[in-house]
PDB file of N, CA and C in Angstrom:
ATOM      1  N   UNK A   1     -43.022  -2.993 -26.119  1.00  0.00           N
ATOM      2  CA  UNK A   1     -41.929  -3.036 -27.067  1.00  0.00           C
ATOM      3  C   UNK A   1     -42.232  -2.200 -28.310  1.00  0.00           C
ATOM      4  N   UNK A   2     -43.471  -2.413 -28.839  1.00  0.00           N
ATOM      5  CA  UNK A   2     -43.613  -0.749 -29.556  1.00  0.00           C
ATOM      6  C   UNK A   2     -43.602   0.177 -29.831  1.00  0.00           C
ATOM      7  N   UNK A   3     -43.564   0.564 -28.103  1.00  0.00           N
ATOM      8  CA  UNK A   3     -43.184   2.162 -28.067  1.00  0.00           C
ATOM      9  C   UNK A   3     -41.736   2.258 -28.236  1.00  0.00           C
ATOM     10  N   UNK A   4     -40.910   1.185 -27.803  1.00  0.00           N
ATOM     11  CA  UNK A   4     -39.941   1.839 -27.908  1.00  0.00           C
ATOM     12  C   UNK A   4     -39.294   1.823 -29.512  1.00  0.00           C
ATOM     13  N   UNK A   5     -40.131   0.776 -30.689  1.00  0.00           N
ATOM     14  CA  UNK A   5     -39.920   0.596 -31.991  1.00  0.00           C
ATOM     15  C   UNK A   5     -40.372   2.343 -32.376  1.00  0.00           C
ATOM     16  N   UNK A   6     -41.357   2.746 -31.796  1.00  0.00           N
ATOM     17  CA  UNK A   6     -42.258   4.096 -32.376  1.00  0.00           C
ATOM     18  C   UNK A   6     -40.942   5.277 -32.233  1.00  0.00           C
ATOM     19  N   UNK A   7     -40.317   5.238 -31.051  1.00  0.00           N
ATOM     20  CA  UNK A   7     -39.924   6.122 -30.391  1.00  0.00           C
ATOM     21  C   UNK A   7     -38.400   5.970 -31.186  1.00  0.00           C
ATOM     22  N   UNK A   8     -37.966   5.154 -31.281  1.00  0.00           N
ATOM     23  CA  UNK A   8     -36.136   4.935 -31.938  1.00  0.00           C
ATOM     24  C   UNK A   8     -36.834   5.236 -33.532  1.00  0.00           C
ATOM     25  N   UNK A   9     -38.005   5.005 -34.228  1.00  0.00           N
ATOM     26  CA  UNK A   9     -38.059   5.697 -35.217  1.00  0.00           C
ATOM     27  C   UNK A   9     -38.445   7.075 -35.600  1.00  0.00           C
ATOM     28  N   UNK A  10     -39.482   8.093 -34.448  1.00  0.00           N
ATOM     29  CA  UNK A  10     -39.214   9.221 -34.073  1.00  0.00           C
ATOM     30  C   UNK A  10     -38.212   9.521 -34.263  1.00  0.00           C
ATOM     31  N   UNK A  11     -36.915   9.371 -33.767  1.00  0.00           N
ATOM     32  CA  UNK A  11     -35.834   9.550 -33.264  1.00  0.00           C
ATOM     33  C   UNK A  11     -34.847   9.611 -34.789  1.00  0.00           C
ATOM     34  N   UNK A  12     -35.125   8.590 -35.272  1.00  0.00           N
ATOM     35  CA  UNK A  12     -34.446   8.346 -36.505  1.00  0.00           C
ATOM     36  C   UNK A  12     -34.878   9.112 -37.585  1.00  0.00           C
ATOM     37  N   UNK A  13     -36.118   9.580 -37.652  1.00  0.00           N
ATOM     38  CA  UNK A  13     -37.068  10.659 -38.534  1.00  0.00           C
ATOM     39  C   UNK A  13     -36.359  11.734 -38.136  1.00  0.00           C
ATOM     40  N   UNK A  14     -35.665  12.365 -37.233  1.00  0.00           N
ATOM     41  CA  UNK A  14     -35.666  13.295 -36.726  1.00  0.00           C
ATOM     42  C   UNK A  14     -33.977  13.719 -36.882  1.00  0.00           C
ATOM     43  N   UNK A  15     -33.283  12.701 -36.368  1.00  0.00           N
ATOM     44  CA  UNK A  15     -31.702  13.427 -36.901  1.00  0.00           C
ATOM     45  C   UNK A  15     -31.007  12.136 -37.889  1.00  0.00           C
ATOM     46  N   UNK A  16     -31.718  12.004 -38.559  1.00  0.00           N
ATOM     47  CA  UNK A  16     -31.226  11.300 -40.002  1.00  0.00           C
ATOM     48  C   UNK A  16     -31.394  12.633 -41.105  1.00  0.00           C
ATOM     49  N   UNK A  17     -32.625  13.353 -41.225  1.00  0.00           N
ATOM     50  CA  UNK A  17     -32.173  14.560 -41.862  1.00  0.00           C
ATOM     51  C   UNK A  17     -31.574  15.709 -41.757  1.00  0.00           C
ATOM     52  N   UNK A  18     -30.877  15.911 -40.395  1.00  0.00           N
ATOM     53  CA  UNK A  18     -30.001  16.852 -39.993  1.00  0.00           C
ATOM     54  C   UNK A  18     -28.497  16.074 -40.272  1.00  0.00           C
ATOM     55  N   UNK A  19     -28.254  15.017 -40.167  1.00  0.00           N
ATOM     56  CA  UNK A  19     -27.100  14.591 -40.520  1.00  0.00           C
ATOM     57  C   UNK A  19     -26.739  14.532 -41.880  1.00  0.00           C
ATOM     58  N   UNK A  20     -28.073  14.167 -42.522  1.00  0.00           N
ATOM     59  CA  UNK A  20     -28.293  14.242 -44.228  1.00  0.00           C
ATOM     60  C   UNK A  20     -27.515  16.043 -44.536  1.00  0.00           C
ATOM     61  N   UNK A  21     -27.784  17.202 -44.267  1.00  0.00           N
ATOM     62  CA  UNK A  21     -28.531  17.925 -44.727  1.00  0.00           C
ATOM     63  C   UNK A  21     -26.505  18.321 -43.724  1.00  0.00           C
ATOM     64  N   UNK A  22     -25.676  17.739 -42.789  1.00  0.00           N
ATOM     65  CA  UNK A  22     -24.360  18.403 -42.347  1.00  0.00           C
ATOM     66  C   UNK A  22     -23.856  17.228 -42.953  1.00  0.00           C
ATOM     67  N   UNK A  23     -24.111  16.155 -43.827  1.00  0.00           N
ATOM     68  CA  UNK A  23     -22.844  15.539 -44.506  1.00  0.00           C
ATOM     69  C   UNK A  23     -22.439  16.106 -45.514  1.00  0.00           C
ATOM     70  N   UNK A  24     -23.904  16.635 -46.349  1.00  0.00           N
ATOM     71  CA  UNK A  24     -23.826  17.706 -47.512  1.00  0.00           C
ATOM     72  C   UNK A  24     -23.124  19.037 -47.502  1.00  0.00           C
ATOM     73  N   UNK A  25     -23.322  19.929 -46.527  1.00  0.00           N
ATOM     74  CA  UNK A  25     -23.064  21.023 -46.275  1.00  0.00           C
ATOM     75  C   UNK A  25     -21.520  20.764 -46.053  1.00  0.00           C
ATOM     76  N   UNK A  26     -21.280  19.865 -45.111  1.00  0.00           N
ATOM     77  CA  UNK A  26     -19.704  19.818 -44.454  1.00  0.00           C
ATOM     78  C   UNK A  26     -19.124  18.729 -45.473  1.00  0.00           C
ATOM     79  N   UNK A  27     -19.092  18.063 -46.038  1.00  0.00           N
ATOM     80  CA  UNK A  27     -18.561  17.547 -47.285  1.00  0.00           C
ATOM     81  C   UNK A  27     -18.409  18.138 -48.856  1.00  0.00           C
ATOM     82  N   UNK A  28     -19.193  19.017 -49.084  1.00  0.00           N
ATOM     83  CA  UNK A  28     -19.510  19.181 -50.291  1.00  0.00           C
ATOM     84  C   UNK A  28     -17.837  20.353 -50.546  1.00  0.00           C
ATOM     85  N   UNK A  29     -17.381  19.807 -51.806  1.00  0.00           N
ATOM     86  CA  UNK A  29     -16.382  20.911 -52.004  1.00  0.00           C
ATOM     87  C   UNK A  29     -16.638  22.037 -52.514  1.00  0.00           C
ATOM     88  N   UNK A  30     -16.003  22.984 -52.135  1.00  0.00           N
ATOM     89  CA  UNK A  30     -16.236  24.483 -52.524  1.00  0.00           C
ATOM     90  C   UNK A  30     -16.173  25.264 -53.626  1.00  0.00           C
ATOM     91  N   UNK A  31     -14.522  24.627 -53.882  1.00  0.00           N
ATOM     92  CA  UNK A  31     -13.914  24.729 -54.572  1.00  0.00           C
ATOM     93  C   UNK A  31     -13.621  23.834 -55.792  1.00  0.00           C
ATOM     94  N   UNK A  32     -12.970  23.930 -56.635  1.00  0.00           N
ATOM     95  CA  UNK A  32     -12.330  22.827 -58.033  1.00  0.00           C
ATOM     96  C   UNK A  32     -11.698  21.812 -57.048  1.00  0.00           C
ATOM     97  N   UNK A  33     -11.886  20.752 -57.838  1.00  0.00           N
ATOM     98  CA  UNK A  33     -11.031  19.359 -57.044  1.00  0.00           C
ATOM     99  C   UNK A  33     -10.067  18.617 -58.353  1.00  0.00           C
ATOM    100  N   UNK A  34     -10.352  19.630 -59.236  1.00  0.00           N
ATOM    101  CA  UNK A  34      -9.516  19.174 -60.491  1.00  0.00           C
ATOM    102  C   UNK A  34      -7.873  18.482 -60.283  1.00  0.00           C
ATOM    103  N   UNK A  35      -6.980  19.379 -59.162  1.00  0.00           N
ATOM    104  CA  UNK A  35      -5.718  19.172 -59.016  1.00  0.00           C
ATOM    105  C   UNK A  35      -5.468  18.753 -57.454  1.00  0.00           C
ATOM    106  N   UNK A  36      -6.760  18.602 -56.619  1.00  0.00           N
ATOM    107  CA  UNK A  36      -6.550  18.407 -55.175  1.00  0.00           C
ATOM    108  C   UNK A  36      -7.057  17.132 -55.417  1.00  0.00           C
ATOM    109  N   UNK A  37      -6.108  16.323 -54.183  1.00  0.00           N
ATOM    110  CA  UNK A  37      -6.596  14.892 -54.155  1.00  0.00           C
ATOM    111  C   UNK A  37      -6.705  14.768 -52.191  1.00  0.00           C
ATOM    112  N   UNK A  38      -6.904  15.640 -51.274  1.00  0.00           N
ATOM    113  CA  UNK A  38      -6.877  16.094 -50.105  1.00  0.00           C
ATOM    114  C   UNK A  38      -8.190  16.406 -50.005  1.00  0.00           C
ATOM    115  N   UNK A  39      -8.439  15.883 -48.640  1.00  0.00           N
ATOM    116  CA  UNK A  39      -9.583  17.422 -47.769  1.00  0.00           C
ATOM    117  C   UNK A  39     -10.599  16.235 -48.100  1.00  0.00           C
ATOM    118  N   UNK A  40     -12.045  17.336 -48.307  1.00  0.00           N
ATOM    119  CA  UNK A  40     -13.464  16.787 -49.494  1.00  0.00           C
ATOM    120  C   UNK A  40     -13.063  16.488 -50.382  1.00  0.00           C
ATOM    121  N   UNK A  41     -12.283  16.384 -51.213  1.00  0.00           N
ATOM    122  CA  UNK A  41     -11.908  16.389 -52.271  1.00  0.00           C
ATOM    123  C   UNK A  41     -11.304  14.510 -52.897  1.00  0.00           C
ATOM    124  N   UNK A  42     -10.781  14.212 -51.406  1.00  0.00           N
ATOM    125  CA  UNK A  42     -10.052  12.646 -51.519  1.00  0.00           C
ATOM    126  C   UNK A  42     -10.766  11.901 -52.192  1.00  0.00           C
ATOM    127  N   UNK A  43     -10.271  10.864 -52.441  1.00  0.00           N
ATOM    128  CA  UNK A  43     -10.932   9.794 -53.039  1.00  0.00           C
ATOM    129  C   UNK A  43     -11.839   9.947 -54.268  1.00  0.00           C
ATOM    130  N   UNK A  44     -11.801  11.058 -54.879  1.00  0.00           N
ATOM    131  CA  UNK A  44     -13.140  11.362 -55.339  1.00  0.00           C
ATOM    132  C   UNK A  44     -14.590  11.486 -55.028  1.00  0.00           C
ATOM    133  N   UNK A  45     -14.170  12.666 -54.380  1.00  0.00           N
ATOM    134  CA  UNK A  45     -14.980  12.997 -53.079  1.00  0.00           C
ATOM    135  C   UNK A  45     -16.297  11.850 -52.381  1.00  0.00           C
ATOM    136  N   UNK A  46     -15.202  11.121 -51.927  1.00  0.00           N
ATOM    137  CA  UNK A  46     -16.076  10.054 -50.841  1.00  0.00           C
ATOM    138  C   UNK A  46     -16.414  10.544 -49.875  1.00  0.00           C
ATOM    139  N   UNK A  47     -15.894  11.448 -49.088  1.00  0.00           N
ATOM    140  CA  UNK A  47     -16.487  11.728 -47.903  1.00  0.00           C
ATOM    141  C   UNK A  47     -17.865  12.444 -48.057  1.00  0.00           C
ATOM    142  N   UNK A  48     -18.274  12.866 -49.277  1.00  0.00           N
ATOM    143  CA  UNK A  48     -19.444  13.448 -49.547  1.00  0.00           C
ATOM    144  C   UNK A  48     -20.540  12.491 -49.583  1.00  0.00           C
ATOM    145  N   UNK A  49     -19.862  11.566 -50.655  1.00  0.00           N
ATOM    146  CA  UNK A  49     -20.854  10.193 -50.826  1.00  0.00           C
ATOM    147  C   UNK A  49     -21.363   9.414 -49.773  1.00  0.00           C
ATOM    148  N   UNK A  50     -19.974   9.004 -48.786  1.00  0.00           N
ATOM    149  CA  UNK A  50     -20.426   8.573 -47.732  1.00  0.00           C
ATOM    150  C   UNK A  50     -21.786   9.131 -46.791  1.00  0.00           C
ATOM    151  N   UNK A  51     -21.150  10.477 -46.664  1.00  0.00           N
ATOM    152  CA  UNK A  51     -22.037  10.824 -45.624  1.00  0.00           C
ATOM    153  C   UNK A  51     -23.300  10.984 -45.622  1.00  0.00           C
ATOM    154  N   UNK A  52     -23.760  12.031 -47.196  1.00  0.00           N
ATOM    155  CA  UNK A  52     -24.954  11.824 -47.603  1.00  0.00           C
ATOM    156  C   UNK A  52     -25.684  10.328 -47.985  1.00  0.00           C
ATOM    157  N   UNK A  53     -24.982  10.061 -49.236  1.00  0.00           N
ATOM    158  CA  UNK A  53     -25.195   8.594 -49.609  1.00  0.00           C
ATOM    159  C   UNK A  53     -25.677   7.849 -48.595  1.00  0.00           C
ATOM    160  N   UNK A  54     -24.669   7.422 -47.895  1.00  0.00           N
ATOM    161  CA  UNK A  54     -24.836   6.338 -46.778  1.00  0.00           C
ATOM    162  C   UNK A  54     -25.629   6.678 -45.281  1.00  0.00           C
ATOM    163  N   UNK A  55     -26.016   8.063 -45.466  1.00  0.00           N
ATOM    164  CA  UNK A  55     -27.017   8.135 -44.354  1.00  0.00           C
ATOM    165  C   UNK A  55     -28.433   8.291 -45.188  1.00  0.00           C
ATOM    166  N   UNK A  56     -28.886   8.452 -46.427  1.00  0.00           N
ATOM    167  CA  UNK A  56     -30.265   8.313 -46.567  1.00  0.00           C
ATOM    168  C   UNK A  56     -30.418   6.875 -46.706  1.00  0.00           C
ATOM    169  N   UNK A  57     -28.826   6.252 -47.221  1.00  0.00           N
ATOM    170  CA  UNK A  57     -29.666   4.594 -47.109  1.00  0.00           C
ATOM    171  C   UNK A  57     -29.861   4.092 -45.716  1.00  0.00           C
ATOM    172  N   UNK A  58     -29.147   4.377 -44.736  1.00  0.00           N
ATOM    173  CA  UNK A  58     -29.577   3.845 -43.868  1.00  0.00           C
ATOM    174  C   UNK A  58     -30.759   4.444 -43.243  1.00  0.00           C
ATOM    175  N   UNK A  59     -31.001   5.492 -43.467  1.00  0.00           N
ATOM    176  CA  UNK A  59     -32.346   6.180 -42.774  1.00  0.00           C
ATOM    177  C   UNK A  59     -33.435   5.478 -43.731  1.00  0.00           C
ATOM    178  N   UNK A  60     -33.328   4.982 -45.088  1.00  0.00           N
ATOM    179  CA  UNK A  60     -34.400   4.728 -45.647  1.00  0.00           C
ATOM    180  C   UNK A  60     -34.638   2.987 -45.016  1.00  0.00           C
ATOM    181  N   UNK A  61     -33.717   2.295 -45.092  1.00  0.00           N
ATOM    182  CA  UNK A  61     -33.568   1.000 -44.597  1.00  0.00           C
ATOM    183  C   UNK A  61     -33.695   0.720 -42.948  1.00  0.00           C
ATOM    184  N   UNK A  62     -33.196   1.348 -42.263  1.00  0.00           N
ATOM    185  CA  UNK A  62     -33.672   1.840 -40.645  1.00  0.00           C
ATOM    186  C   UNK A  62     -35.232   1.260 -40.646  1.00  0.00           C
ATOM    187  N   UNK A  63     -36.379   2.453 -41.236  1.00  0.00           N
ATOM    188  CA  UNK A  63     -37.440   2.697 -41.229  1.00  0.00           C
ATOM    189  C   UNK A  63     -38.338   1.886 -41.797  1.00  0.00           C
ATOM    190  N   UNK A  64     -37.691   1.425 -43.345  1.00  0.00           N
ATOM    191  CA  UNK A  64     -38.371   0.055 -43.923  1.00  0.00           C
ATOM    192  C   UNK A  64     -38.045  -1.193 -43.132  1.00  0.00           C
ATOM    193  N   UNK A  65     -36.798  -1.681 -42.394  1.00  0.00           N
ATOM    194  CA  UNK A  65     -37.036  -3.025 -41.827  1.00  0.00           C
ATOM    195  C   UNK A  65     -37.656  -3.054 -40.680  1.00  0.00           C
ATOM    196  N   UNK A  66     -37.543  -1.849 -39.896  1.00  0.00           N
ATOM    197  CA  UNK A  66     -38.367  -2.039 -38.347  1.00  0.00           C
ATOM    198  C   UNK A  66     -39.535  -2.604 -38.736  1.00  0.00           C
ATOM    199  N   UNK A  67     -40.636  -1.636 -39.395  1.00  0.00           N
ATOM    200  CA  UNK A  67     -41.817  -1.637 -39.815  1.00  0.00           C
ATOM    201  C   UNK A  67     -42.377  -3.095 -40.894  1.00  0.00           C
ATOM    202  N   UNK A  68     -41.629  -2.794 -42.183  1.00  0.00           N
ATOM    203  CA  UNK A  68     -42.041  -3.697 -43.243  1.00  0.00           C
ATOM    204  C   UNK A  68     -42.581  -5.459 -42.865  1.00  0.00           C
ATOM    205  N   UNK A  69     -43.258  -6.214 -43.050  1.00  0.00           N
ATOM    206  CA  UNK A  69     -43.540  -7.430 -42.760  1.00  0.00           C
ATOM    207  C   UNK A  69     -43.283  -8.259 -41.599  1.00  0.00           C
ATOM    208  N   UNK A  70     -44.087  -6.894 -40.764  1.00  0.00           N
ATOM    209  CA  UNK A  70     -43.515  -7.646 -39.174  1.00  0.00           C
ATOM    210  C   UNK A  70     -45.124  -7.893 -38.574  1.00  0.00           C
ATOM    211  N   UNK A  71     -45.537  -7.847 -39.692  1.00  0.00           N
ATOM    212  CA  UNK A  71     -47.253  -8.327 -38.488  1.00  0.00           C
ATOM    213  C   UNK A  71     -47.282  -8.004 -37.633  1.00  0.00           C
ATOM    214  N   UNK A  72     -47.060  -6.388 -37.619  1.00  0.00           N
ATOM    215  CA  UNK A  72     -47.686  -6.030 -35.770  1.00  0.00           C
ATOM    216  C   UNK A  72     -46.316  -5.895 -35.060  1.00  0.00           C
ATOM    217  N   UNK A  73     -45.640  -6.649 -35.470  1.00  0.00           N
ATOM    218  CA  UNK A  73     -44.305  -7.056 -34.014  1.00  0.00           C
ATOM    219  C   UNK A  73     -43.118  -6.083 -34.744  1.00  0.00           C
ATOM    220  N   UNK A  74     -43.350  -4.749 -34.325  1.00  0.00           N
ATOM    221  CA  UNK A  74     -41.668  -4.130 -34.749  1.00  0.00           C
ATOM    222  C   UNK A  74     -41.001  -4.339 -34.730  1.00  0.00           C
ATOM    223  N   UNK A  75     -40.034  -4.679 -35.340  1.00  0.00           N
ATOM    224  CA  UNK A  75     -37.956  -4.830 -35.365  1.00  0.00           C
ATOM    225  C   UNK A  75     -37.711  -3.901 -34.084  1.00  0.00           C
ATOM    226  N   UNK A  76     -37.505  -3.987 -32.789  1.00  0.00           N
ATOM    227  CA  UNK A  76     -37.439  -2.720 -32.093  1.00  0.00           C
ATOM    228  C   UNK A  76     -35.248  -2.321 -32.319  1.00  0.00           C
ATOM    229  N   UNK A  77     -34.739  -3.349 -32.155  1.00  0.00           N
ATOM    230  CA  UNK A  77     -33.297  -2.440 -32.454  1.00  0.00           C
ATOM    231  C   UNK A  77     -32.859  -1.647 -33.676  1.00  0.00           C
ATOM    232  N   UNK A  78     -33.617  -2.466 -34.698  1.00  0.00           N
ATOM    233  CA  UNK A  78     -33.465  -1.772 -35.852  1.00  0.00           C
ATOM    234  C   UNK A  78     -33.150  -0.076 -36.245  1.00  0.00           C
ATOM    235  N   UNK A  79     -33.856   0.341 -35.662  1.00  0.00           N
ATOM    236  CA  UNK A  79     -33.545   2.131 -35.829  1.00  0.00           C
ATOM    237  C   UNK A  79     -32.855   2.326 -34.968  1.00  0.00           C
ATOM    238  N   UNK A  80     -32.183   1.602 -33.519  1.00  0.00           N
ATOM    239  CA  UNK A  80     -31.591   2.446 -33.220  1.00  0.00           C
ATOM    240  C   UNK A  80     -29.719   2.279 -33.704  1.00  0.00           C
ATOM    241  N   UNK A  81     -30.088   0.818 -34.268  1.00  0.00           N
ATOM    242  CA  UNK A  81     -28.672   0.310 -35.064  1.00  0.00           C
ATOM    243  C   UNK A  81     -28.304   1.211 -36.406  1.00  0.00           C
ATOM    244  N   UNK A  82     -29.427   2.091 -37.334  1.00  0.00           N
ATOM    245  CA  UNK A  82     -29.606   2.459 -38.174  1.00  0.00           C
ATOM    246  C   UNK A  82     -28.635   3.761 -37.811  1.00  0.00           C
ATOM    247  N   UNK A  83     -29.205   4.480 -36.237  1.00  0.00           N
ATOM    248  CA  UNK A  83     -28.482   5.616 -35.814  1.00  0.00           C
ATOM    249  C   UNK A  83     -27.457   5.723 -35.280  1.00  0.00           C
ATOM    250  N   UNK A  84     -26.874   4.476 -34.647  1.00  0.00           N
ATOM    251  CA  UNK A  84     -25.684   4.020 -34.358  1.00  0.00           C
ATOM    252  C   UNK A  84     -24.597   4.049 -35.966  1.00  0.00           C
ATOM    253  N   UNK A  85     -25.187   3.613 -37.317  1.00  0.00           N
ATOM    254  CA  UNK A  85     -24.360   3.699 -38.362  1.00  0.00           C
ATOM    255  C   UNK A  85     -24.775   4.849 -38.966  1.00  0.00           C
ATOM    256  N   UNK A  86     -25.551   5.784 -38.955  1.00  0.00           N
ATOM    257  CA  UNK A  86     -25.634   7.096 -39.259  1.00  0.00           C
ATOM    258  C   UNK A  86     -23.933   7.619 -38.982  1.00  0.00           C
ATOM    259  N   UNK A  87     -24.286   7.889 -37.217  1.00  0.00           N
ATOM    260  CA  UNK A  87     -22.942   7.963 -36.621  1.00  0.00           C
ATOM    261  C   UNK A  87     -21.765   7.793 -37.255  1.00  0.00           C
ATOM    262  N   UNK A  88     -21.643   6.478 -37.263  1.00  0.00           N
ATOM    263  CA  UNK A  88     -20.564   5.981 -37.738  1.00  0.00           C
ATOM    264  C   UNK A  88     -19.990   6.045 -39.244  1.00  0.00           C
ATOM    265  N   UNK A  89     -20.985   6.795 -39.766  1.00  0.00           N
ATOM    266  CA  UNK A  89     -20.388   6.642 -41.468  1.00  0.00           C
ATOM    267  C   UNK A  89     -20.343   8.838 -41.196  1.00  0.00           C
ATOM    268  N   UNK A  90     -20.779   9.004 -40.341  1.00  0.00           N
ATOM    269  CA  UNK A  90     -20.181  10.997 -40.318  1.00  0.00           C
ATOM    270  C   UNK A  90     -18.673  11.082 -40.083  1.00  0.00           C
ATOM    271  N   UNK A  91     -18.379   9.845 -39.085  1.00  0.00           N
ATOM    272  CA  UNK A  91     -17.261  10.034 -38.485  1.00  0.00           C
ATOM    273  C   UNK A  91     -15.788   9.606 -39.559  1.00  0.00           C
ATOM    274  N   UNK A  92     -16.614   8.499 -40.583  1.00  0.00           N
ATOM    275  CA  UNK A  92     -15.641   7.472 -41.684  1.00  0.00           C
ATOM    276  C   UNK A  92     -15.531   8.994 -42.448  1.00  0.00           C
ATOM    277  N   UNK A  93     -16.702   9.470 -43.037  1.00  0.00           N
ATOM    278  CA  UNK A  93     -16.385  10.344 -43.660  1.00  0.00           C
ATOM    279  C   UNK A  93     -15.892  11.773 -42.953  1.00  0.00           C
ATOM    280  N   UNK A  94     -15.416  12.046 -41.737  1.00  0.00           N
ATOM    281  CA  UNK A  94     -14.812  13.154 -41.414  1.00  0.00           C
ATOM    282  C   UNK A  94     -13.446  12.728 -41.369  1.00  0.00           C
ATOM    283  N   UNK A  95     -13.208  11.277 -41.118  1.00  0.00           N
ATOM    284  CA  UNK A  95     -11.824  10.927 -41.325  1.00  0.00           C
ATOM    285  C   UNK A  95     -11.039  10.884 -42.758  1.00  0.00           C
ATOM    286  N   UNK A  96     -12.143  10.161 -43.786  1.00  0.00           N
ATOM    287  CA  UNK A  96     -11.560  10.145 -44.837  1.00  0.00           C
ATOM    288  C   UNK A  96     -10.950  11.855 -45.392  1.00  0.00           C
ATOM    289  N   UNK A  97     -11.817  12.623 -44.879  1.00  0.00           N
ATOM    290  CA  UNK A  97     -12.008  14.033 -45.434  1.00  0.00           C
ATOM    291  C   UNK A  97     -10.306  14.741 -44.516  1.00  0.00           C
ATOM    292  N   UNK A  98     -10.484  14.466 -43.257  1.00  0.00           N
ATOM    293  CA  UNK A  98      -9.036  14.684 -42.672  1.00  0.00           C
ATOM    294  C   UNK A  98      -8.289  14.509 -42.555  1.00  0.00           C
TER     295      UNK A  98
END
C-alpha cells in the first residue's frame, strides 16, 4: 500500500505543476479588465484564482495529508483525490471563464 501512496504522489509532484503553470498561462488576462466583466476577466478574474489558487492548495494539502502524522501508514487515496480536484477546479475555472 505504499507504493501505491509513493506512486499517486509521484504522480501528483508531477502534473500539479503543469496544471499550476496552464491555469496561469490560460487564465491570466491579457488585456485591461477595467470595462469587461466576460471571458478571464468574470467575476473578478476567478477563473485565474481558481485555477492557480486552488491547485497549489490542493497540491500542497494532497502531499501534506498523505504523508504528515501517519506513522509509517500513508493516506494512500489522498493524492489521488487531490488530482481528481486538481481536475476538477481546471474545468470550474474553464467554465467560469466560458
Amino acid at each position: 500500500m505504499k507504493g501505491l501512496a509513493v506512486l499517486g504522489t509521484v504522480l501528483l509532484c508531477v502534473f500539479a505543476p503543469i496544471a499550476l503553470v496552464y491555469g496561469l498561462m490560460a487564465f491570466t488576462p491579457t488585456g485591461s479588465c477595467e470595462y469587461s466583466v466576460s471571458g478571464v476577466c468574470s467575476y473578478g478574474r476567478a477563473p485565474m484564482v481558481v485555477a492557480a489558487g486552488g491547485t497549489a492548495l490542493a497540491w500542497a494539502a494532497g502531499v501534506v495529508l498523505t504523508w504528515a502524522g501517519t506513522r509509517g501508514r500513508a493516506r494512500v487515496v489522498v493524492p489521488y483525490a487531490a488530482l481528481a480536484v486538481i481536475v476538477l477546479l481546471l474545468v470550474v475555472a474553464g467554465r467560469m471563464a466560458g
